[in-house]
C-alpha atoms as a PDB file:
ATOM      1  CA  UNK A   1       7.638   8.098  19.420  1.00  0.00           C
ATOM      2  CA  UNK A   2       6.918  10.694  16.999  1.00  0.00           C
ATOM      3  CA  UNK A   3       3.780  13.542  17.654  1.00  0.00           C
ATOM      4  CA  UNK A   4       0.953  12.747  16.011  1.00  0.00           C
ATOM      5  CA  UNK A   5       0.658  15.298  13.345  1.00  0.00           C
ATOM      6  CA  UNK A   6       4.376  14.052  12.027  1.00  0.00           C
ATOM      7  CA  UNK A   7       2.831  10.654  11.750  1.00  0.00           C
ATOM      8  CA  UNK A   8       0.087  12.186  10.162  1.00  0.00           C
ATOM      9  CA  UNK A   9       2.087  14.009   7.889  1.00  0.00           C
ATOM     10  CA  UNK A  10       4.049  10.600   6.946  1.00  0.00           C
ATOM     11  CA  UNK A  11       0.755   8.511   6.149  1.00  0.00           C
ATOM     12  CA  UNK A  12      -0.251  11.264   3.811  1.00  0.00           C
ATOM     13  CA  UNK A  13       3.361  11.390   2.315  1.00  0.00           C
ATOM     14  CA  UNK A  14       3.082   7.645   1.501  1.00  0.00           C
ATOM     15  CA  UNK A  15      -0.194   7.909   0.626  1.00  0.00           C
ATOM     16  CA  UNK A  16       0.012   9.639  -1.935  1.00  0.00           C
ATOM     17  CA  UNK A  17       2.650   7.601  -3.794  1.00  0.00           C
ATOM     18  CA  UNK A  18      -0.014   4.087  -3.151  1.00  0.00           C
ATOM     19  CA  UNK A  19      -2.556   6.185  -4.633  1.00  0.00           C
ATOM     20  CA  UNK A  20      -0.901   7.346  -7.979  1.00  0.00           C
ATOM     21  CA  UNK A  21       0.251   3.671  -8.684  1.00  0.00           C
ATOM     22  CA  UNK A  22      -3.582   2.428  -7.724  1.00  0.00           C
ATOM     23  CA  UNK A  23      -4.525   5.143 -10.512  1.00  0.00           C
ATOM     24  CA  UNK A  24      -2.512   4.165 -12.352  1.00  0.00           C
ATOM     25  CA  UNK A  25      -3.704   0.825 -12.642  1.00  0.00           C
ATOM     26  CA  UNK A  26      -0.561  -1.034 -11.475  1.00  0.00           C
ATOM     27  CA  UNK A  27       0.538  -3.495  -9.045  1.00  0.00           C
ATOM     28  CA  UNK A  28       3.964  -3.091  -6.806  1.00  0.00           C
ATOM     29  CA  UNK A  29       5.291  -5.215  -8.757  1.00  0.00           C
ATOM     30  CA  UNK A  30       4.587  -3.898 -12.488  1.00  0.00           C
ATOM     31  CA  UNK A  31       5.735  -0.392 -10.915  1.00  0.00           C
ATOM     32  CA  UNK A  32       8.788  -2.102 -10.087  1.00  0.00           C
ATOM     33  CA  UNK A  33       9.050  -3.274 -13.643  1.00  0.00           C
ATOM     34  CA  UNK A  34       8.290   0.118 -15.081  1.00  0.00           C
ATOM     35  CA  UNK A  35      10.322   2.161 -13.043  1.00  0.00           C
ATOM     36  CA  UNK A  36      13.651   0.102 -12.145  1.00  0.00           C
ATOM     37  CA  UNK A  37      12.231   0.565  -8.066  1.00  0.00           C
ATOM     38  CA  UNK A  38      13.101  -2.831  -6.775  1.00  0.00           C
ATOM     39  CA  UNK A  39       9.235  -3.976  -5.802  1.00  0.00           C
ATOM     40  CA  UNK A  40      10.833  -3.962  -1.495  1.00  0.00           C
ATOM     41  CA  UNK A  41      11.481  -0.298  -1.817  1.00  0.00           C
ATOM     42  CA  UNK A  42       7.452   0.268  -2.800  1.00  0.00           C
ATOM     43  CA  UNK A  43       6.646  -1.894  -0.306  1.00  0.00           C
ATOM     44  CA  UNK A  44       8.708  -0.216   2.446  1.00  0.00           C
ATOM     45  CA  UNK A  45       7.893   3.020   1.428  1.00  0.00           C
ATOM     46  CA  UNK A  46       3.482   2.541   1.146  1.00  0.00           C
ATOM     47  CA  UNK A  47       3.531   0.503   4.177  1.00  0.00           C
ATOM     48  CA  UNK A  48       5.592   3.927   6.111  1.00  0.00           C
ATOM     49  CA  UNK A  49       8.890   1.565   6.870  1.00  0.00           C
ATOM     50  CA  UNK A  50      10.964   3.563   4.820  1.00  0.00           C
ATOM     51  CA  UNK A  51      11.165   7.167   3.886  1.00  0.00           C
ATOM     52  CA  UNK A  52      11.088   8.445   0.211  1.00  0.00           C
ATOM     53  CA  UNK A  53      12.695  11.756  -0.921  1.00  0.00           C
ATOM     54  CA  UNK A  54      10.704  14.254  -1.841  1.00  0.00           C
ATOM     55  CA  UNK A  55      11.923  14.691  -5.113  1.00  0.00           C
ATOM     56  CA  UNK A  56      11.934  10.647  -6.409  1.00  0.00           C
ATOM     57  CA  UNK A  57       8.554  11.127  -4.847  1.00  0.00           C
ATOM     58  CA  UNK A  58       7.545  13.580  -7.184  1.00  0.00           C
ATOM     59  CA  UNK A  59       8.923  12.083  -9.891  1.00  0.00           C
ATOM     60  CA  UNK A  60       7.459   8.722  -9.499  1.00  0.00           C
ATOM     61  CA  UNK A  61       4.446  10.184  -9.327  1.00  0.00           C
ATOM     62  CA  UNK A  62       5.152  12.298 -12.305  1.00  0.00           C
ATOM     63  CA  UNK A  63       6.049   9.008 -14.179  1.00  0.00           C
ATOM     64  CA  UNK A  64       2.818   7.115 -12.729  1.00  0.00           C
ATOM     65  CA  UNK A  65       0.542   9.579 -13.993  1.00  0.00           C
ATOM     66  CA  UNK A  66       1.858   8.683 -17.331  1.00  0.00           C
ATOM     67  CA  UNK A  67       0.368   5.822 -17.190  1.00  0.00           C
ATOM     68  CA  UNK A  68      -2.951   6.325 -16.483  1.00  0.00           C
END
C-alpha cells in the first residue's frame, strides 16, 4: 500500500482531469467523442484505476478548456 500523501497526490492528479471535463460541460462519453479517448480510459483514469501521463494530462486539459 502506498503512503498517504502519494495517494493524496494521485486523487488530486485525477482530479483535476474530472474537473476540467465537468467545466467543461461534458460527459465521459462526449469527451470520448471529442477527443478520440476511448470513454474506459476516462473512466479508469477519474476513478484512480489507471494512471495518465503528465503530458496527455495537460493536454486534455488544454483541449477541455476549449470548450468551455
Amino acid at each position: 500500500m502506498r503512503p498517504p500523501e502519494q495517494q493524496d497526490y494521485k486523487e488530486r492528479k485525477m482530479k483535476e482531469i474530472k474537473e476540467a471535463r465537468l467545466k467543461a460541460g461534458l460527459t465521459q462519453k462526449k469527451m470520448s467523442e471529442i477527443l478520440g479517448i476511448p470513454k474506459r480510459t476516462i473512466e479508469e483514469w477519474e476513478g484512480g484505476r489507471r494512471r495518465c501521463p503528465e503530458y496527455t494530462k495537460k493536454m486534455v486539459i488544454k483541449e477541455l478548456e476549449k470548450n468551455e
